[in-house]
Protein backbone atom coordinates (compact mmCIF):
# COMPACT_ATOMS: atom_id res chain seq x y z
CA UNK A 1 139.76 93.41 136.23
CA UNK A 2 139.85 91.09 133.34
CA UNK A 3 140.20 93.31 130.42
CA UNK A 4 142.55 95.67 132.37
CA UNK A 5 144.85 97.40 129.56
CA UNK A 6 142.48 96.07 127.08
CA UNK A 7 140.17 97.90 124.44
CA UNK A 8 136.74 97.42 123.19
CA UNK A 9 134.63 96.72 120.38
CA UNK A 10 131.07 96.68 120.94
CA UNK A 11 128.86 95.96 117.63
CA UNK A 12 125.64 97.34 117.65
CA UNK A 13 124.33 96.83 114.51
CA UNK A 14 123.65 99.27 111.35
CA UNK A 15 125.06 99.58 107.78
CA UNK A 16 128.68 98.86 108.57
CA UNK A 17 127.31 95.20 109.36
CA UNK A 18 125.49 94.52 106.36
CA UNK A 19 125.93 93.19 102.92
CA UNK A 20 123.73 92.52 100.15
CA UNK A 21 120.92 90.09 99.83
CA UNK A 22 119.28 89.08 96.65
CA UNK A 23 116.98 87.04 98.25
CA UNK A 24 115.71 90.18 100.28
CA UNK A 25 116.77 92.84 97.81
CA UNK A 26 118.49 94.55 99.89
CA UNK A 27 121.50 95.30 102.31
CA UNK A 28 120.90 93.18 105.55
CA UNK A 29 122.71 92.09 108.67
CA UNK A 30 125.28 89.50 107.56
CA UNK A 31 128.73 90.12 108.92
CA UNK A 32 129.43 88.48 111.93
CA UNK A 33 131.29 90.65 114.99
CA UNK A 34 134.16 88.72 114.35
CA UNK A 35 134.35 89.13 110.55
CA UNK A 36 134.41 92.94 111.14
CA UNK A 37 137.45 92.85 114.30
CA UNK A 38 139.32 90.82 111.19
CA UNK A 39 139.18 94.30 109.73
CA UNK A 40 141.58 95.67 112.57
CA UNK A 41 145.22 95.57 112.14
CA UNK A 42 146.81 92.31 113.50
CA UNK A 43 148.99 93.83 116.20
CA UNK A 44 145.73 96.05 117.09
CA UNK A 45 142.92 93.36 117.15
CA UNK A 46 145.01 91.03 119.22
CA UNK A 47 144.26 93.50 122.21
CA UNK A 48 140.46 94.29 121.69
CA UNK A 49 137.60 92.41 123.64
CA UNK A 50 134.74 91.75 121.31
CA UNK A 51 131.22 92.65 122.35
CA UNK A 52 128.47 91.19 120.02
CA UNK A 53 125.48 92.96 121.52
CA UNK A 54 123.50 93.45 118.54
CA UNK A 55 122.91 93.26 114.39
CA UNK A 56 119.86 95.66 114.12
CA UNK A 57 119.01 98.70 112.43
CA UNK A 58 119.16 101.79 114.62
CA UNK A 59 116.37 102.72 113.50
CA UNK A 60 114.94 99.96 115.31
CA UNK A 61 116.24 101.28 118.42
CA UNK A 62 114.94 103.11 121.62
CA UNK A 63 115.87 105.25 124.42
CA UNK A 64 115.54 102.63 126.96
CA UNK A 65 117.82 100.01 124.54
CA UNK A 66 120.51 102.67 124.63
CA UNK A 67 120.33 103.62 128.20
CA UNK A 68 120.90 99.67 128.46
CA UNK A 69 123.78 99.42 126.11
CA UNK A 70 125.23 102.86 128.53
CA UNK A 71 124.94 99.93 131.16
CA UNK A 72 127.38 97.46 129.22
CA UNK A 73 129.70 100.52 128.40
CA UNK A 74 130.35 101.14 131.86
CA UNK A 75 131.21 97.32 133.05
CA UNK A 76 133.65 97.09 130.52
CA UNK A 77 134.84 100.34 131.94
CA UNK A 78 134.85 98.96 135.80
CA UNK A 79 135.88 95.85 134.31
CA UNK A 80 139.64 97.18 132.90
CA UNK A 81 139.03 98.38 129.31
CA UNK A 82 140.77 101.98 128.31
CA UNK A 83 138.52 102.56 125.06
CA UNK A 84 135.85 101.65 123.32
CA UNK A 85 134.27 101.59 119.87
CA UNK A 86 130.93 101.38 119.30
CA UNK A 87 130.21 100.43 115.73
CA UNK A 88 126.45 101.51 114.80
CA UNK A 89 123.60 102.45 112.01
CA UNK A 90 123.68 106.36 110.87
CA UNK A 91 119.64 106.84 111.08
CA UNK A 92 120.29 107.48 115.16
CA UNK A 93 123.57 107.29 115.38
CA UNK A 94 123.74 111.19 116.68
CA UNK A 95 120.77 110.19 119.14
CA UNK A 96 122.40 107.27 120.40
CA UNK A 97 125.74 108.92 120.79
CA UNK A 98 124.39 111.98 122.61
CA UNK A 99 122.26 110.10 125.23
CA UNK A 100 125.65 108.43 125.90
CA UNK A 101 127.18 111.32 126.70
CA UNK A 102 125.06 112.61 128.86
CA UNK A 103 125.70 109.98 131.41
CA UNK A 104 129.17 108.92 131.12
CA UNK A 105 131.57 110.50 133.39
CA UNK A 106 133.79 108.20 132.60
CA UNK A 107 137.42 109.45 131.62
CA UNK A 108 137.77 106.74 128.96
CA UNK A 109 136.93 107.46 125.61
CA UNK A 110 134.10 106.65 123.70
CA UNK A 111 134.13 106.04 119.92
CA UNK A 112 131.33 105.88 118.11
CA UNK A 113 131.39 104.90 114.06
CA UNK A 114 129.69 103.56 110.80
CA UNK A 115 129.01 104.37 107.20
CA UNK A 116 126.52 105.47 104.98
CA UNK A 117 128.03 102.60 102.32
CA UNK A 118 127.81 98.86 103.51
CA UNK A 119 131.54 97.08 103.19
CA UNK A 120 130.16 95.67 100.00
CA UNK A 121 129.48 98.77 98.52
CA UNK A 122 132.73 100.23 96.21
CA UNK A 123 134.12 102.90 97.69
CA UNK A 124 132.90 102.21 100.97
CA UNK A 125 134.78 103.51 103.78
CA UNK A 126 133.41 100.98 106.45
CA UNK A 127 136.67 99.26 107.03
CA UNK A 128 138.50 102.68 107.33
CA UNK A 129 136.09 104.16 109.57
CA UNK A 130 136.15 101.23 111.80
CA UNK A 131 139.85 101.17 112.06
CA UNK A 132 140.24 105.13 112.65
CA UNK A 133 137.86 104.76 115.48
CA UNK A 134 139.96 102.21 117.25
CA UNK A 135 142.79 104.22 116.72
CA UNK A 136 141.03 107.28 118.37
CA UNK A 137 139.56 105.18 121.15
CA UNK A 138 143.18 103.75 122.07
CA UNK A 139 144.93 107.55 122.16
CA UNK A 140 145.41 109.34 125.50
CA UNK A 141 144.83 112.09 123.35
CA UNK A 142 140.84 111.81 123.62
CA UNK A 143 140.66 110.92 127.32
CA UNK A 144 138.25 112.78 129.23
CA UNK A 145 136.36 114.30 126.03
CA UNK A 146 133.58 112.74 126.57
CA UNK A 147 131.74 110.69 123.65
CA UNK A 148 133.00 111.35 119.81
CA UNK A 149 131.84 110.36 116.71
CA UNK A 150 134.62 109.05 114.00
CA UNK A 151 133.82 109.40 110.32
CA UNK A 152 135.59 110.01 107.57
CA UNK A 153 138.97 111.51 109.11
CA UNK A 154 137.27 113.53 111.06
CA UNK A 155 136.11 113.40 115.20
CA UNK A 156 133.06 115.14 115.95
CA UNK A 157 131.90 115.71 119.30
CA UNK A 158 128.23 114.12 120.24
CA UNK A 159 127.13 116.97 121.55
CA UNK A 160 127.51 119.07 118.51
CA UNK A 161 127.03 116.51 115.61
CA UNK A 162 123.80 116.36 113.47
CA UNK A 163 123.21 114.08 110.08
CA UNK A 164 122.76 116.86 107.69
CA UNK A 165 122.70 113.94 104.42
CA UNK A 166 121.63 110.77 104.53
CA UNK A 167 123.40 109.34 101.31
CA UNK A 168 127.10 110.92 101.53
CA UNK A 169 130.27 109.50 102.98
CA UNK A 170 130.00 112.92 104.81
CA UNK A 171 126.83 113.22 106.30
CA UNK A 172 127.45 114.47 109.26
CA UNK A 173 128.62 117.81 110.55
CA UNK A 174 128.73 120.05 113.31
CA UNK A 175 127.83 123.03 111.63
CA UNK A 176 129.81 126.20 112.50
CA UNK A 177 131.98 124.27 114.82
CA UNK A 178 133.94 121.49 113.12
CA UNK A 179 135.59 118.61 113.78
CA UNK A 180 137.42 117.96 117.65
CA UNK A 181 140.13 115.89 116.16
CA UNK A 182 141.36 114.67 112.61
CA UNK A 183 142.73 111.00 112.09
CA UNK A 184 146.01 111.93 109.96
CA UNK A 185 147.29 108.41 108.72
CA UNK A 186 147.25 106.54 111.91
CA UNK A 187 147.65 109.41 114.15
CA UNK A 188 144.89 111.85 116.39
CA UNK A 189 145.59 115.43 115.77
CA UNK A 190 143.04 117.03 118.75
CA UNK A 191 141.89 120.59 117.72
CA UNK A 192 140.18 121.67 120.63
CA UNK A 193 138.17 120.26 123.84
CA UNK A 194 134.05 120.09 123.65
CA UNK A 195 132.37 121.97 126.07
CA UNK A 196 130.58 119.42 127.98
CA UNK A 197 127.26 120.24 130.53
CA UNK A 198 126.11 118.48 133.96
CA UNK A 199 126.73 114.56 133.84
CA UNK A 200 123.88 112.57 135.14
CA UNK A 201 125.27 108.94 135.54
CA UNK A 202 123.49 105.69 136.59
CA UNK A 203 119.89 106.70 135.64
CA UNK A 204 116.98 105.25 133.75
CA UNK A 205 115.71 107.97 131.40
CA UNK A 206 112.45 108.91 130.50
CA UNK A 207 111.47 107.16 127.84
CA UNK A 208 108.32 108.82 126.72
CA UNK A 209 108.91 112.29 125.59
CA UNK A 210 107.62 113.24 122.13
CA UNK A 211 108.39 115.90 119.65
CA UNK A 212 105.41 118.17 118.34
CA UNK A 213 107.13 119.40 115.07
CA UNK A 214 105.91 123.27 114.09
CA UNK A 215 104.37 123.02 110.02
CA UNK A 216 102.51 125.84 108.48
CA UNK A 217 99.48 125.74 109.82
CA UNK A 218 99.79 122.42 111.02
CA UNK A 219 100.54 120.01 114.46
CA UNK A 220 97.16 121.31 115.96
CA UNK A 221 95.84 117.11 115.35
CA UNK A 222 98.62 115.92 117.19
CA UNK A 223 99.37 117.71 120.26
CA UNK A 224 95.42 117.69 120.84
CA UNK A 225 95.64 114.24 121.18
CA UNK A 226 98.66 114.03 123.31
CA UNK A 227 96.49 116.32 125.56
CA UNK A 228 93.58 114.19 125.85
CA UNK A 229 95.47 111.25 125.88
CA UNK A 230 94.44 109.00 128.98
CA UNK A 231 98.11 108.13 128.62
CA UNK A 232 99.89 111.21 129.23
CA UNK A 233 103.85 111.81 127.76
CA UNK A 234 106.32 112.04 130.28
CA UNK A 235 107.44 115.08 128.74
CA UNK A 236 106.99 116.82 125.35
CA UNK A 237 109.46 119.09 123.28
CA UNK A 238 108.00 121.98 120.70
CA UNK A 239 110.28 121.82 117.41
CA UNK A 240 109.10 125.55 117.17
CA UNK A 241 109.52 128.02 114.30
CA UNK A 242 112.11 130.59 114.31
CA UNK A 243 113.20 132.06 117.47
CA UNK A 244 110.60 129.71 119.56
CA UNK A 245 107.19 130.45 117.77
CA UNK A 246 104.58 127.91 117.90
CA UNK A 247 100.96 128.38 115.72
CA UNK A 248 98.21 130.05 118.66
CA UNK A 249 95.75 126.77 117.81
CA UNK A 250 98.15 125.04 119.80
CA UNK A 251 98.02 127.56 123.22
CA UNK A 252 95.40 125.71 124.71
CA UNK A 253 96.69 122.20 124.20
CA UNK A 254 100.01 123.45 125.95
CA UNK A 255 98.22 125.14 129.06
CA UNK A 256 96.38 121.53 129.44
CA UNK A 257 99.22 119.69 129.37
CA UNK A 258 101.19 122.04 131.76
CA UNK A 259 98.22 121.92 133.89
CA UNK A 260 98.39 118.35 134.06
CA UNK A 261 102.10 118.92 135.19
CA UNK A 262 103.61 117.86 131.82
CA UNK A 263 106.90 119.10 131.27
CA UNK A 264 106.87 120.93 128.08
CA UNK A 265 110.16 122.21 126.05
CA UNK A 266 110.97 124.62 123.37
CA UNK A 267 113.21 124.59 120.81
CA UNK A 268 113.74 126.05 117.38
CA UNK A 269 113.29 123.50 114.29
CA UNK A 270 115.97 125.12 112.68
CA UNK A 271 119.21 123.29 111.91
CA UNK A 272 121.15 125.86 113.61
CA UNK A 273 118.46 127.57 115.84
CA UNK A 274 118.71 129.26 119.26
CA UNK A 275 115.05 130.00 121.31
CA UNK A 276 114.99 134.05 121.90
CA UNK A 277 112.06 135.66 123.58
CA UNK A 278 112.10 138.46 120.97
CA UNK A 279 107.81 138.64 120.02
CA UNK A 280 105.07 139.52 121.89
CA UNK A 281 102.08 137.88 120.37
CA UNK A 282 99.65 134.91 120.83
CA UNK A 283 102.08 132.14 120.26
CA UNK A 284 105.61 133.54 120.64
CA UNK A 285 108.62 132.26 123.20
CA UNK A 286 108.19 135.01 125.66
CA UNK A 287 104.09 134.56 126.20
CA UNK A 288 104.79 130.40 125.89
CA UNK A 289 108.11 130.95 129.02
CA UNK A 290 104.48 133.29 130.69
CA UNK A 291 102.64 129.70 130.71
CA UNK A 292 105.16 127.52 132.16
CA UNK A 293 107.02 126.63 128.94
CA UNK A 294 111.39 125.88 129.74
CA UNK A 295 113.45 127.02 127.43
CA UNK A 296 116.11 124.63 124.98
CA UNK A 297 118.38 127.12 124.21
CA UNK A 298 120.31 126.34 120.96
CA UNK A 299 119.61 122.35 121.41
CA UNK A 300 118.01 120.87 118.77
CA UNK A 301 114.57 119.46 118.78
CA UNK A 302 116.55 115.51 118.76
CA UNK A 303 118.61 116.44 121.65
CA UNK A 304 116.59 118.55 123.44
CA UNK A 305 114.24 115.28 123.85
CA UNK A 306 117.18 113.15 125.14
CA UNK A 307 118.15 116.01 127.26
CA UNK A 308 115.04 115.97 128.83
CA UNK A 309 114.49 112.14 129.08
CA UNK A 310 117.81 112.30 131.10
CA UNK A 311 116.72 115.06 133.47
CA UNK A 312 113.35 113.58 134.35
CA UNK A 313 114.94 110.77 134.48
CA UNK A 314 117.20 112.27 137.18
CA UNK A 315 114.28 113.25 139.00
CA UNK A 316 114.73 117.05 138.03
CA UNK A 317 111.76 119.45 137.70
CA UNK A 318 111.29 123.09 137.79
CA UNK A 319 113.79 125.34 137.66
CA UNK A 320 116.46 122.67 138.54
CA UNK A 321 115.12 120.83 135.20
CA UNK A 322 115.53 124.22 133.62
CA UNK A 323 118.97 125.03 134.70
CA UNK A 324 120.50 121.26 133.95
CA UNK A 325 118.84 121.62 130.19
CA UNK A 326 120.65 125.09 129.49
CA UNK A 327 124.15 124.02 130.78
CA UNK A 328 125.48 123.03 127.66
């Protein structure tokens, strides 16, 4: 184990990389992996392995790129580290985090950070994110809680966090349930434990499952076409409205793709939403769950997706796919 007793840094790219370019107008990749472990405390970098894995935008990113970077996570794991950072863009950051922890059943902690303001930026808090993150990742204190999220102060659990703004320091919540932990100087205060469902580890998920988002009086275009596609979706999620309602244009689109054994999910497109089988007409949850249509729960659209890239994945269908997407 070569890195036994040691930590991790693993850069993945995003805003806390970048400074600005005149020549591109505009923030770009600049800093080097080892220009941002110089923002670490001396006696603290001295024991953190540097991973430079990548200097993109996450919005460049996939499913299949993250499963891969999963696959470095866990070596360094095997390999002896206790911790790890993962320093990344905000645009998927909540994505990237929560396909993570789906599949790591790993005790060690996983830290995930960045910033909405580039290091360049006054005000930024790039450098203080970054260093709050290591200080979570190398605390016995978040052992076994799965993968967290560190901004501003605060650790938020993936499963629960969503970017609710794009252009504030805090951007990122977990609505009615708060922060896990608090960074108090350079302590970890842990509030309470997330509830964490099934772990599927050491699978290749999915990687084509699409979102149909619910519009007034719109969507009809595009999940007619993902019907007749010669190239059928692996799986598809409905961002429905309200308690699971979709517009009845789409009913027939749905049976097709069920009939052509396309796993098809649904989920509410509110922020906050939970699917209930309250209505009884053309279009509602209960007559979609009548046509073959699983149930999200309270997932959102976003993770319901990665939820169910990771079960078919797994090789789940049915009512086994069913059960492993509620147990959250």
């Amino acid at each position: 184990m070569p890195n036994r007793n040691k930590f991790a840094l693993v850069v993945a790219g995003g805003e806390i990389g970048m400074t600005y370019s005149s020549k591109k107008n505009g923030h770009t990749p600049e800093l080097t992996a080892e220009e941002m472990l110089s923002w670490l405390p001396e006696g603290m970098s001295e024991n953190v392995h540097l991973v430079d894995w990548s200097h993109q935008a996450s919005s460049h990113y996939t499913i299949r790129m993250t499963s891969d970077l999963v696959g470095i996570l866990s070596k360094l794991v095997v390999d002896g580290v206790q911790g790890i950072v993962v320093t990344c863009g905000t645009d998927t950051m909540e994505e990237m985090a929560y396909l993570t922890d789906l599949t790591w059943a790993y005790p060690q902690p996983i830290i995930f950070t960045g910033t909405n303001s580039p290091s360049d930026v006054v005000g930024s808090d790039a450098i203080a994110n970054l260093q709050n993150a290591m200080y979570a990742a190398t605390s016995q204190g978040t052992w076994g809680m799965g993968v967290l999220v560190c901004l501003q102060d605060q650790l938020l659990a993936a499963s629960e966090i969503s970017q609710g703004v794009n252009y504030r320091k805090n951007g990122f919540l977990a609505f009615d349930r708060g922060p896990v932990g608090e960074i108090i100087r350079d302590g970890i205060t842990i509030r309470r434990i997330p509830k964490r469902g099934k772990i599927l580890e050491g699978i290749v998920p999915a990687r084509n499952v699409e979102i149909i988002y619910s519009s007034l009086g719109g969507g009809e275009r595009l999940i007619s076409s993902l019907a007749s596609s010669n190239e059928l979706p692996d799986g598809v999620v409905l961002a429905a409205f309200g308690n699971g309602n979709v517009f009845p244009a789409w009913i027939p689109y749905i049976k097709a793709l069920i009939k052509s054994e396309v796993p098809i999910l649904l989920s509410s497109r509110c922020p906050y939403g939970k699917v209930m089988g309250m209505f009884g007409f053309e279009g509602a949850a209960n007559r979609l769950f009548e046509i073959g249509v699983m149930n999200a729960g309270d997932l959102t659209p976003l993770k319901a997706r990665l939820k169910l890239s990771v079960g078919l994945g797994a090789g789940l269908s049915g009512q086994d796919l069913q059960k492993y997407i509620l147990d959250s």
